[in-house]
C-alpha atoms as a PDB file:
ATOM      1  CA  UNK A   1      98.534 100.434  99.510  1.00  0.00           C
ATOM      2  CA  UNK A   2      96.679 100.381 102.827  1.00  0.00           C
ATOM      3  CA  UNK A   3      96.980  96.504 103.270  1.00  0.00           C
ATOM      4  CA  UNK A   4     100.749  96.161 102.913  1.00  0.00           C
ATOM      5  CA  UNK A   5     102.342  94.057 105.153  1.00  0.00           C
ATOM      6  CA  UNK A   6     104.037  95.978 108.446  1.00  0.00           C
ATOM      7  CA  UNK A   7     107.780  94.754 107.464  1.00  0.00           C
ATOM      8  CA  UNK A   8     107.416  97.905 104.911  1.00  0.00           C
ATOM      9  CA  UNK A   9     107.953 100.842 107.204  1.00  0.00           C
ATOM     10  CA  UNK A  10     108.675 103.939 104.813  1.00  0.00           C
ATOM     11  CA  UNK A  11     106.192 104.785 102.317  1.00  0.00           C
ATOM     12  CA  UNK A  12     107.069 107.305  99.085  1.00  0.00           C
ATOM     13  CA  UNK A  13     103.695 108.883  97.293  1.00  0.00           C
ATOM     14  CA  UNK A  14     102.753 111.147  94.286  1.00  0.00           C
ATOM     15  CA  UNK A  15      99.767 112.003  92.680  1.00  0.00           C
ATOM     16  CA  UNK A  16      99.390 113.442  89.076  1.00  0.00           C
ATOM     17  CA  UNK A  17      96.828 115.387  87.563  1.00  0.00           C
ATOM     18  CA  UNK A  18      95.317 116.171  83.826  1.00  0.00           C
ATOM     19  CA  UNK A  19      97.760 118.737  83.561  1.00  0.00           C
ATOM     20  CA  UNK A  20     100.514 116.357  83.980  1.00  0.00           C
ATOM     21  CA  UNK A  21     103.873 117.427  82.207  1.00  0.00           C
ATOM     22  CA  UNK A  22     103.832 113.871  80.238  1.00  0.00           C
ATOM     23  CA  UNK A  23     101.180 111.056  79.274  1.00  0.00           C
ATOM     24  CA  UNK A  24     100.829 109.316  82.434  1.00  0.00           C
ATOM     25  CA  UNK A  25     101.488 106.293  80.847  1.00  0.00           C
ATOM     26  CA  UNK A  26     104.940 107.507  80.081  1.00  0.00           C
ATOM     27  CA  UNK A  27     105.488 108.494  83.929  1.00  0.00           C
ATOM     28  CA  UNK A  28     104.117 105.461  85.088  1.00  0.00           C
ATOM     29  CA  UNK A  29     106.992 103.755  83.252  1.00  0.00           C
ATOM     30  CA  UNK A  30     109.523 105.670  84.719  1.00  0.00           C
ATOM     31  CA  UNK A  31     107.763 105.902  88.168  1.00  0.00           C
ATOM     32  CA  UNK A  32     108.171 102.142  87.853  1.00  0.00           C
ATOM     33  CA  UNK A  33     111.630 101.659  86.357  1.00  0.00           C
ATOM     34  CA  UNK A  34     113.318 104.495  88.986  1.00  0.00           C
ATOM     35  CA  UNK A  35     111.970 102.809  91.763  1.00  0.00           C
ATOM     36  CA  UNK A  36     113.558  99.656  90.798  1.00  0.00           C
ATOM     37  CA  UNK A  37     116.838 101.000  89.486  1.00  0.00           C
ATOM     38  CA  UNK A  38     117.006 102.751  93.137  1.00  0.00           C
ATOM     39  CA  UNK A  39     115.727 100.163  95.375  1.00  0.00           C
ATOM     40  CA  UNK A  40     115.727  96.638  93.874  1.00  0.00           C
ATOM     41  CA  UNK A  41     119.053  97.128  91.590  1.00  0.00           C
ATOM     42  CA  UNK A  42     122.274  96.077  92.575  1.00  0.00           C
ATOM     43  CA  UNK A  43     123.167  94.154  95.685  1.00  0.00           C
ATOM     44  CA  UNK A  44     119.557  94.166  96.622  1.00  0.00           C
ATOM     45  CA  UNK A  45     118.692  92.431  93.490  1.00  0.00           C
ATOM     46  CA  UNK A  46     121.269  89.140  94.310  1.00  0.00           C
ATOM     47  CA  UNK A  47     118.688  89.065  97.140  1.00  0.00           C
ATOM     48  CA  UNK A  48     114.968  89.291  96.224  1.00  0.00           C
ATOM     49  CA  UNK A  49     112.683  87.668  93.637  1.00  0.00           C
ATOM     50  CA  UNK A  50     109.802  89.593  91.837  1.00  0.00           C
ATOM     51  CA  UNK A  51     106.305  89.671  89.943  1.00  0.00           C
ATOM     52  CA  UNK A  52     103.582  92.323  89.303  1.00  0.00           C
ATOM     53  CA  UNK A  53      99.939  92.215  88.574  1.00  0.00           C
ATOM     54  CA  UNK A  54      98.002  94.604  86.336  1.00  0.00           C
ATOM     55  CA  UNK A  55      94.640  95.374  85.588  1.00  0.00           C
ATOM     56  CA  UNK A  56      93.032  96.961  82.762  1.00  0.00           C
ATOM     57  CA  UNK A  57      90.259  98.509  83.861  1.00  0.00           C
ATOM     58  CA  UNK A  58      87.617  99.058  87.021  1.00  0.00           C
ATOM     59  CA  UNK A  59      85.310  97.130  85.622  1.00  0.00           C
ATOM     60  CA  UNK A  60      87.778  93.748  85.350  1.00  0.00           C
ATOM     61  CA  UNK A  61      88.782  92.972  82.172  1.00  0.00           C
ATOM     62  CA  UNK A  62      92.279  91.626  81.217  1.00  0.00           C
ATOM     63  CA  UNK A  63      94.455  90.841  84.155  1.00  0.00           C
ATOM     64  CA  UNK A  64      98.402  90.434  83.810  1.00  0.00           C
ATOM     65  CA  UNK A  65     100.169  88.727  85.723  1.00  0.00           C
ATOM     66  CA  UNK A  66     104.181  88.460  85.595  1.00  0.00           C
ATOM     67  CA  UNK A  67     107.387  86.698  87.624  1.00  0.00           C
ATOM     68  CA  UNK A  68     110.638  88.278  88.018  1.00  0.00           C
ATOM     69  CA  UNK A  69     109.826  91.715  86.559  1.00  0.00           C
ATOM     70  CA  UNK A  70     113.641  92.412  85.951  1.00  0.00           C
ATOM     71  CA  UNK A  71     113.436  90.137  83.143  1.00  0.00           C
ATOM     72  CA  UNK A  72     110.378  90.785  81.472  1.00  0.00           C
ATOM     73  CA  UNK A  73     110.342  94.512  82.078  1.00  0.00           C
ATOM     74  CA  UNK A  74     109.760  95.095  78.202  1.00  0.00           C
ATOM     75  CA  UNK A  75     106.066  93.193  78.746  1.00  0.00           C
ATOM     76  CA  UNK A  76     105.708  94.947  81.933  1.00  0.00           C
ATOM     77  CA  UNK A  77     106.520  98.238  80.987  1.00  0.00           C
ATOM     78  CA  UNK A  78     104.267  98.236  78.092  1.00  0.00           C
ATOM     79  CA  UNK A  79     101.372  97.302  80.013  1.00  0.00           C
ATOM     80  CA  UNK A  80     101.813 100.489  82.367  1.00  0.00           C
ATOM     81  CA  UNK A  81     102.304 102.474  79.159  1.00  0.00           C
ATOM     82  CA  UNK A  82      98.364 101.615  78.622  1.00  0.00           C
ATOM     83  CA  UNK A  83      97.976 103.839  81.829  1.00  0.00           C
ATOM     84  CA  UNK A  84      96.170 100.671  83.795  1.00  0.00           C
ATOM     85  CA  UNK A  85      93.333 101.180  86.306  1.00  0.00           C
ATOM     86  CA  UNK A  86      96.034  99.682  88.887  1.00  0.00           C
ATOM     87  CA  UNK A  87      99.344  98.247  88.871  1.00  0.00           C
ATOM     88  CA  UNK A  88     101.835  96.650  91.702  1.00  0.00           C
ATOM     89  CA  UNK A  89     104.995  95.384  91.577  1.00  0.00           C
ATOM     90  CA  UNK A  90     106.319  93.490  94.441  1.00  0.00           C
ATOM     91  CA  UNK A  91     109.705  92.068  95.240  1.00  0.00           C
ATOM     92  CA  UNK A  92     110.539  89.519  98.470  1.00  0.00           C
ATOM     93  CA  UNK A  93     113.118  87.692  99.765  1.00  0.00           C
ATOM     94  CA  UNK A  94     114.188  84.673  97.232  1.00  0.00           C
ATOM     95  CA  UNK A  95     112.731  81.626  98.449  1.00  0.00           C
ATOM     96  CA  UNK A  96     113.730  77.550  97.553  1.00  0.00           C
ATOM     97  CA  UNK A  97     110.538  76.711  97.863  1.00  0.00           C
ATOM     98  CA  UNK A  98     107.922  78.291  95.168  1.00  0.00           C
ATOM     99  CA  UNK A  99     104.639  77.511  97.418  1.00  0.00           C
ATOM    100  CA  UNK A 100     105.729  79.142 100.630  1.00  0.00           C
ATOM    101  CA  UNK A 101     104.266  82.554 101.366  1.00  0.00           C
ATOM    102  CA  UNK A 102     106.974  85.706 101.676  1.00  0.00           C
ATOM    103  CA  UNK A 103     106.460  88.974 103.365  1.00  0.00           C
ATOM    104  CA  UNK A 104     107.211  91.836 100.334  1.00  0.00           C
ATOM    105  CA  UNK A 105     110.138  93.992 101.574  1.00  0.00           C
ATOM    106  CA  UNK A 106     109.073  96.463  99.010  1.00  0.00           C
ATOM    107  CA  UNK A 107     106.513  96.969  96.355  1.00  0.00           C
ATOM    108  CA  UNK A 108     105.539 100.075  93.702  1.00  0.00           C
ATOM    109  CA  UNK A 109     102.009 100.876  92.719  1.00  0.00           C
ATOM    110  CA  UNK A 110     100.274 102.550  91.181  1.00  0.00           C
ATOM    111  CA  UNK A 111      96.193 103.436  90.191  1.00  0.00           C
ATOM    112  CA  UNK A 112      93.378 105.764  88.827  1.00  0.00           C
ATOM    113  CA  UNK A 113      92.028 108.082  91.566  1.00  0.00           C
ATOM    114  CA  UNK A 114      88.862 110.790  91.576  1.00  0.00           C
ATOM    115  CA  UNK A 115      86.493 110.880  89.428  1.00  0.00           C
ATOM    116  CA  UNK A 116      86.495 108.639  86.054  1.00  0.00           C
ATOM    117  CA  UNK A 117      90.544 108.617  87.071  1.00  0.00           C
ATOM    118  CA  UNK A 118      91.088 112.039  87.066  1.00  0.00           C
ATOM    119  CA  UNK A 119      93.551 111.336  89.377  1.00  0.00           C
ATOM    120  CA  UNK A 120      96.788 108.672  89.417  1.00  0.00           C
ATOM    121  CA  UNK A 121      98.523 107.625  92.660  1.00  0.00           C
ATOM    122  CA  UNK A 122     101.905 106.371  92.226  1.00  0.00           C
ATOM    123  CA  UNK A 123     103.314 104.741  95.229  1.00  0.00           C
ATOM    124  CA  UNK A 124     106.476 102.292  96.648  1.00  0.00           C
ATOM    125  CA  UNK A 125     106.825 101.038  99.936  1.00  0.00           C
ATOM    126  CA  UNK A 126     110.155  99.911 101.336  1.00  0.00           C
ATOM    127  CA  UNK A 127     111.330  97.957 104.599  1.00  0.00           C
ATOM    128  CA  UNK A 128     114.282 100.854 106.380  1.00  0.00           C
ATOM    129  CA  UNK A 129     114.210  99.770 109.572  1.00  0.00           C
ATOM    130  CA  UNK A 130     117.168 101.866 111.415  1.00  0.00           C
ATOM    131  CA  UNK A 131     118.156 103.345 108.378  1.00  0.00           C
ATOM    132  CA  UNK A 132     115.671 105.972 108.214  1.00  0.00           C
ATOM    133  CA  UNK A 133     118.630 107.306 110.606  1.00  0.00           C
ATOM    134  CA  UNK A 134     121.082 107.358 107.840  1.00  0.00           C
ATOM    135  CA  UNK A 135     121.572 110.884 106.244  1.00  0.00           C
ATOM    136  CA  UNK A 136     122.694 108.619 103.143  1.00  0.00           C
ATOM    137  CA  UNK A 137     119.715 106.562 102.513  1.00  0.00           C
ATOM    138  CA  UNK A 138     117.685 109.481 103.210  1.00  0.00           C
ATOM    139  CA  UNK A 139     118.724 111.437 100.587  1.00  0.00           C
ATOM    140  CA  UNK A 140     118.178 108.802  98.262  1.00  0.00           C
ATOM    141  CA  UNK A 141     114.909 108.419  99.165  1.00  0.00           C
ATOM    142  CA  UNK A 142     114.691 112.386  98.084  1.00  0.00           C
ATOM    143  CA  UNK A 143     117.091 111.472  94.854  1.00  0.00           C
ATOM    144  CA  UNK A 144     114.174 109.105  93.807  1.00  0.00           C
ATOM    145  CA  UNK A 145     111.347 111.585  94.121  1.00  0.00           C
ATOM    146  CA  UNK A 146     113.482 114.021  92.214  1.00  0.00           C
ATOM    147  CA  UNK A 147     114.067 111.984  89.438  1.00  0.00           C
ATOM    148  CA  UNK A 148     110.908 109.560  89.322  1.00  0.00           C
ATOM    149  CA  UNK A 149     108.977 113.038  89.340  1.00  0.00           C
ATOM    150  CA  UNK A 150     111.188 114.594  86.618  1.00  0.00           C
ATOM    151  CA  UNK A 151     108.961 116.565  83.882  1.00  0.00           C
ATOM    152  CA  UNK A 152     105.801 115.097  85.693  1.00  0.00           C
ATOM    153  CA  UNK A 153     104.574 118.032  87.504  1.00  0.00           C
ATOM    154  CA  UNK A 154     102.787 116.645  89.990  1.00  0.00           C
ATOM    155  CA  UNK A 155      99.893 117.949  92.292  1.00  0.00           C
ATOM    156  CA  UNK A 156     101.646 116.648  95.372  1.00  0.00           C
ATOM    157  CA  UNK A 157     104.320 114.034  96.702  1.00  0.00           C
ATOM    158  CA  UNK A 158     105.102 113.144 100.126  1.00  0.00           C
ATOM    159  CA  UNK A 159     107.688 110.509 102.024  1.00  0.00           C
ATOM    160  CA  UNK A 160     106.196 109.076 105.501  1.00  0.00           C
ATOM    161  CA  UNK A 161     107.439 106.682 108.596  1.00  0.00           C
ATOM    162  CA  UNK A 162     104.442 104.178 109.235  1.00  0.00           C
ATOM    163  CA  UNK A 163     101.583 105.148 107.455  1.00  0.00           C
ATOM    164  CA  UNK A 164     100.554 103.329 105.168  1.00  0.00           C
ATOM    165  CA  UNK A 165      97.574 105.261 103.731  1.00  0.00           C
ATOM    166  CA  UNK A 166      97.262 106.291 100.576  1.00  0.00           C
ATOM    167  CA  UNK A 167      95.173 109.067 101.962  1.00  0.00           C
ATOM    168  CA  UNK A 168      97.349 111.883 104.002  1.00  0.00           C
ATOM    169  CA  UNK A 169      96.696 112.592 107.371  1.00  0.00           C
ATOM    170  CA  UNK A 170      95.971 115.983 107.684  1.00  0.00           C
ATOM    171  CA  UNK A 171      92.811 114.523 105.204  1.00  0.00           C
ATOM    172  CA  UNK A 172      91.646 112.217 107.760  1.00  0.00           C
ATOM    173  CA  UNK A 173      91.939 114.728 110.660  1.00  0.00           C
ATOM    174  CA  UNK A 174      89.816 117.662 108.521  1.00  0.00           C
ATOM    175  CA  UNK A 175      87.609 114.557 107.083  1.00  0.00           C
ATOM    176  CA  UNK A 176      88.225 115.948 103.402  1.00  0.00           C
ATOM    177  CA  UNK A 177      86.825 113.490 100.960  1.00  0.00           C
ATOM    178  CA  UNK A 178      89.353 112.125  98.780  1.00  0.00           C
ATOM    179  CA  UNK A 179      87.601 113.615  95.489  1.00  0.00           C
ATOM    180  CA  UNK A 180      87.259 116.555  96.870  1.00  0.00           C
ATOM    181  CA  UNK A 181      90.915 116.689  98.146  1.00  0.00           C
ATOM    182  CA  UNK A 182      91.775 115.686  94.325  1.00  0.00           C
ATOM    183  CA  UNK A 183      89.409 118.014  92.790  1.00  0.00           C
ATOM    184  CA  UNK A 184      90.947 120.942  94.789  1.00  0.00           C
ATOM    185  CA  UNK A 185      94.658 120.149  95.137  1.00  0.00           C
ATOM    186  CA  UNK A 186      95.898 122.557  93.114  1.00  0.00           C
ATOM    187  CA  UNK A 187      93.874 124.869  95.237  1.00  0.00           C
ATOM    188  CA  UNK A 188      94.754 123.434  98.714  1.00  0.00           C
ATOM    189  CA  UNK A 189      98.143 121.912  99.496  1.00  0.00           C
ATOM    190  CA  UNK A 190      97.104 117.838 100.292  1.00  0.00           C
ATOM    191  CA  UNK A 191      99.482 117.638 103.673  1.00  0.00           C
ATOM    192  CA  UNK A 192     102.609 117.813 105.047  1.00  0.00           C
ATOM    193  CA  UNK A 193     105.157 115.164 105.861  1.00  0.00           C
ATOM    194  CA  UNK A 194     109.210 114.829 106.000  1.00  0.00           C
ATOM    195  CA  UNK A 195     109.237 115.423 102.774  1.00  0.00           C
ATOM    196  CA  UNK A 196     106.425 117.102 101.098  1.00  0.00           C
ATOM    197  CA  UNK A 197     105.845 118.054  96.875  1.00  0.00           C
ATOM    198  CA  UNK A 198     104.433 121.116  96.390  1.00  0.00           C
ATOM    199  CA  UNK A 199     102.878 121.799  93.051  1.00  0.00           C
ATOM    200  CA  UNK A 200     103.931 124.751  91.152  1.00  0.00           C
ATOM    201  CA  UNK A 201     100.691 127.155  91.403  1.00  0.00           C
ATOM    202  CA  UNK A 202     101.354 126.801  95.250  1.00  0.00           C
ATOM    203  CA  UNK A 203     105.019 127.070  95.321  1.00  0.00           C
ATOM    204  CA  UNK A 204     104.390 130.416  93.514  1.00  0.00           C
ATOM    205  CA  UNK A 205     102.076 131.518  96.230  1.00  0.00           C
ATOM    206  CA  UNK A 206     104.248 130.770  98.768  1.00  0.00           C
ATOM    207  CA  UNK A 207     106.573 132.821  97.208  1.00  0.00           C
ATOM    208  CA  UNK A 208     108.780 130.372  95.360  1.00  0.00           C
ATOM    209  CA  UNK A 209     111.998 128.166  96.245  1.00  0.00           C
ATOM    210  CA  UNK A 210     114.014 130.849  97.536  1.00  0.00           C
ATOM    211  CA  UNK A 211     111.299 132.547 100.314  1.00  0.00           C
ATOM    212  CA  UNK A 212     110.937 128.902 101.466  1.00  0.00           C
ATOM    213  CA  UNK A 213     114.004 128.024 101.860  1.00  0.00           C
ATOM    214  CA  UNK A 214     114.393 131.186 103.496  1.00  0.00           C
ATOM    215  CA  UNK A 215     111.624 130.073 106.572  1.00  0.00           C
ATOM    216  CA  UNK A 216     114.134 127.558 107.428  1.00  0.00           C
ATOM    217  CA  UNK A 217     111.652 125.054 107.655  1.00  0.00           C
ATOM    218  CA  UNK A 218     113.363 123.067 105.022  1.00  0.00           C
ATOM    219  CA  UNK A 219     116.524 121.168 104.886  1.00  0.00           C
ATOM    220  CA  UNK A 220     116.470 121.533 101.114  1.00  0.00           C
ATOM    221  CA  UNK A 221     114.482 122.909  98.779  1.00  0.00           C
ATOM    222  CA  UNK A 222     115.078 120.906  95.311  1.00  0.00           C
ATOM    223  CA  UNK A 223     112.827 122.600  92.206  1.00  0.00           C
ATOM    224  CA  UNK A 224     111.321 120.083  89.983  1.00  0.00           C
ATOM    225  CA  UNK A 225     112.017 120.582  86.151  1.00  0.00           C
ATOM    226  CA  UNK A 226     108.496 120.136  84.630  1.00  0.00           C
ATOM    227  CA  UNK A 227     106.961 122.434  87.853  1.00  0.00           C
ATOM    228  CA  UNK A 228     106.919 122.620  91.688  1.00  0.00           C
ATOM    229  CA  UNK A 229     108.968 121.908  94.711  1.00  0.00           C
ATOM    230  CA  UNK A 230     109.922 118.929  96.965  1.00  0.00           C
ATOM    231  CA  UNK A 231     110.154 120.290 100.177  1.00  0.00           C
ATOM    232  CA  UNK A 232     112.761 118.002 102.811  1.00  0.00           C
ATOM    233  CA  UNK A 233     112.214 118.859 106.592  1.00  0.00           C
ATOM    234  CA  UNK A 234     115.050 117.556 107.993  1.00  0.00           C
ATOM    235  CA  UNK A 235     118.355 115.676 107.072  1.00  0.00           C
ATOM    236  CA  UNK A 236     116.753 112.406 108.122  1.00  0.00           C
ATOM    237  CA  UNK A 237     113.157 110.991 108.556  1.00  0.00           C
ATOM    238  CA  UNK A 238     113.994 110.180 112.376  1.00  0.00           C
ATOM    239  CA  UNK A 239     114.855 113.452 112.693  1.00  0.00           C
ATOM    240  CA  UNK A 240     111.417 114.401 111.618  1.00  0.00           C
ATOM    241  CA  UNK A 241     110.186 115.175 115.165  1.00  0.00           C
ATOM    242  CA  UNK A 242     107.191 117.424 116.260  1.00  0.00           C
ATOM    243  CA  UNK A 243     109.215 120.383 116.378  1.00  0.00           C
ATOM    244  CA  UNK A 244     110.066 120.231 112.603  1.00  0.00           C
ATOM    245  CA  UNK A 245     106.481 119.392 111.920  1.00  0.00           C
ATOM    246  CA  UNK A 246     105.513 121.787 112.927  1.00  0.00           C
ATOM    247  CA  UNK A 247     107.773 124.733 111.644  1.00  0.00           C
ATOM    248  CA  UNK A 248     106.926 122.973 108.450  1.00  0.00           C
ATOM    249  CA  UNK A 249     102.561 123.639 109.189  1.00  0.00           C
ATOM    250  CA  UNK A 250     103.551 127.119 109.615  1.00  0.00           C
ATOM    251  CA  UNK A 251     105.451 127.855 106.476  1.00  0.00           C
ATOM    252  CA  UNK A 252     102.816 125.665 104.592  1.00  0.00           C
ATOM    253  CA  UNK A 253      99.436 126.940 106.093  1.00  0.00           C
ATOM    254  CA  UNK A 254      98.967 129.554 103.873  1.00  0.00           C
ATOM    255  CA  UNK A 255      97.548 127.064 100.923  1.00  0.00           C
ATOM    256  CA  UNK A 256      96.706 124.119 103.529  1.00  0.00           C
ATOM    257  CA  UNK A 257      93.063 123.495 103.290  1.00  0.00           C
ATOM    258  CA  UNK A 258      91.215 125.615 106.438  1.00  0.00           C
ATOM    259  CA  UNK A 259      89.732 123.992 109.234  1.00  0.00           C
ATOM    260  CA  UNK A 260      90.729 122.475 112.950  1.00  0.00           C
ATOM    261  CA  UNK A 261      91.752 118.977 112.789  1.00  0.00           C
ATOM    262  CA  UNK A 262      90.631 116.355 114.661  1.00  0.00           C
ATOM    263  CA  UNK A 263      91.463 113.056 116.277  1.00  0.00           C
ATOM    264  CA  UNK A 264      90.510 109.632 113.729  1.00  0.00           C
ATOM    265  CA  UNK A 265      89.736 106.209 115.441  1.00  0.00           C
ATOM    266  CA  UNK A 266      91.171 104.305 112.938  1.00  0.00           C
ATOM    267  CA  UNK A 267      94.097 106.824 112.722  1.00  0.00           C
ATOM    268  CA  UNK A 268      95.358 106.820 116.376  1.00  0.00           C
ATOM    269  CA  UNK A 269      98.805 108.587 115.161  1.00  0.00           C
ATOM    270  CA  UNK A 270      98.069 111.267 112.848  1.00  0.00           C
ATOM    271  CA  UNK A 271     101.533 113.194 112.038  1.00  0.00           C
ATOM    272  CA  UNK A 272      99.531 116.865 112.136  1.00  0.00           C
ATOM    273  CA  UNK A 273      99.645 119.979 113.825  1.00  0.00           C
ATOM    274  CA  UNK A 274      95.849 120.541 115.344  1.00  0.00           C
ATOM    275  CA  UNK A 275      95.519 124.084 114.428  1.00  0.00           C
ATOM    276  CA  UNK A 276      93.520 125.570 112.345  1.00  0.00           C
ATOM    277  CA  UNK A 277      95.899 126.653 109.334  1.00  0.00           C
ATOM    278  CA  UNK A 278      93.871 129.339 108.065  1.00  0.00           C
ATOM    279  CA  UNK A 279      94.858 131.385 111.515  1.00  0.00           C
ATOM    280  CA  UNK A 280      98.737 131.532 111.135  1.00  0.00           C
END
């Protein structure tokens, strides 16, 4: 989701594995249908229009493309049920005129990652502006996770403010390759961010939900039914400043990925603590 437009300011992430508590299809499906029950339901709904695009496979093949995804959800959701090299959903303000161009005010994704799509991202964007003040939406945005995530056991999860990379930054500041990131995230923890999902061979060597919560790092602690952790920093994600960063780094380093980060060019605001984690 790297080229989304800059109205969409928070950005909500997961990655699942082989080992994945479901088929992926099946999670994609209710990755999907959460995010739009939570975010595009409602009020919000009187307010936007819709459509998603799908396709098949790397190599091209069939190509789907759909308006107002509310209403042919059934088509839609069987399609992700095929587990699709990528899918995106995108919904923008409703418009009387069908050829003008809108800015997206949110959009869910999702696509194969690693090696022969070992790997699937799952993604959705949404525009927050001041609200990622608002103790209310914030915990929705953790409500989501929680449920989208249910019995999916994922490898990792995190919520960010501005970045829109679908790599995490403490990757770009140790310049892990994404494969290898994917390859060993069951191994090494993939980042940190407000909120951060913590897969359940890590949460066991960091001594479970209880020793974290413990650290005080954490504004909650919420335990995932099919395995792992979602780890919230503070109550809100402008509260998220570089003092609960970093409190988070330290009770995470022990399974972060070793080495001293550095600075990116194309990254001039990497959300990291520049210590090597293997020394805490």
């Amino acid at each position: 989701m790297e080229d989304e437009a800059p109205s969409m300011d928070v950005t909500l992430w997961a990655t699942l594995d082989e080992q994945a508590g479901a088929p992926r299809g099946d999670l994609l499906v209710h990755w999907f249908r959460t995010a739009i029950d939570f975010f595009f339901s409602g009020e919000a709904k009187e307010l936007t229009d819709s459509y998603a695009v799908v396709t098949e496979s790397m190599s091209g093949g069939r190509d789907l493309r759909l308006k107002d995804i509310r209403q042919n959800w059934p088509t839609l959701a069987a399609e992700l049920r095929a587990h699709p090299f990528y899918a995106s959903a995108g919904f923008h303000a409703t418009s009387v005129d069908e050829d003008e161009w809108v800015d997206d005010v949110g959009r869910i994704g999702s696509s194969h990652e690693g090696r022969g799509g070992s790997h699937t991202g799952l993604s959705a964007a949404l525009k927050a502006g001041d609200r990622i003040g608002d103790p209310e939406f914030c915990a929705r945005l953790v409500d989501f996770l929680s449920t989208a995530l249910d019995g999916a056991d994922p490898v990792f999860a995190r919520v960010d403010h501005l970045n829109l990379h679908d790599t995490t930054d403490l990757e770009a500041a140790l310049r892990r390759p994404q494969r290898r990131s994917l390859r060993e995230s069951r191994t090494h923890l993939r980042g940190y961010s407000w909120v951060t999902g913590v897969p359940g061979e890590l949460a066991a060597r960091l001594g479970g939900a209880r020793r974290l919560a413990a650290t005080g790092a954490f504004h909650a602690v919420r335990e995932l039914r099919g395995g792992g952790l979602l780890l919230q920093a503070t109550e809100t994600l402008a509260g998220y400043d570089d003092r609960a960063m970093r409190e988070v780094f330290r009770a995470l380093a022990p399974v972060l990925a070793p080495g001293i980060p550095g600075d990116d060019p194309a990254r001039p605001n990497l959300r990291v603590v520049f210590e090597d984690a293997s020394g805490v």
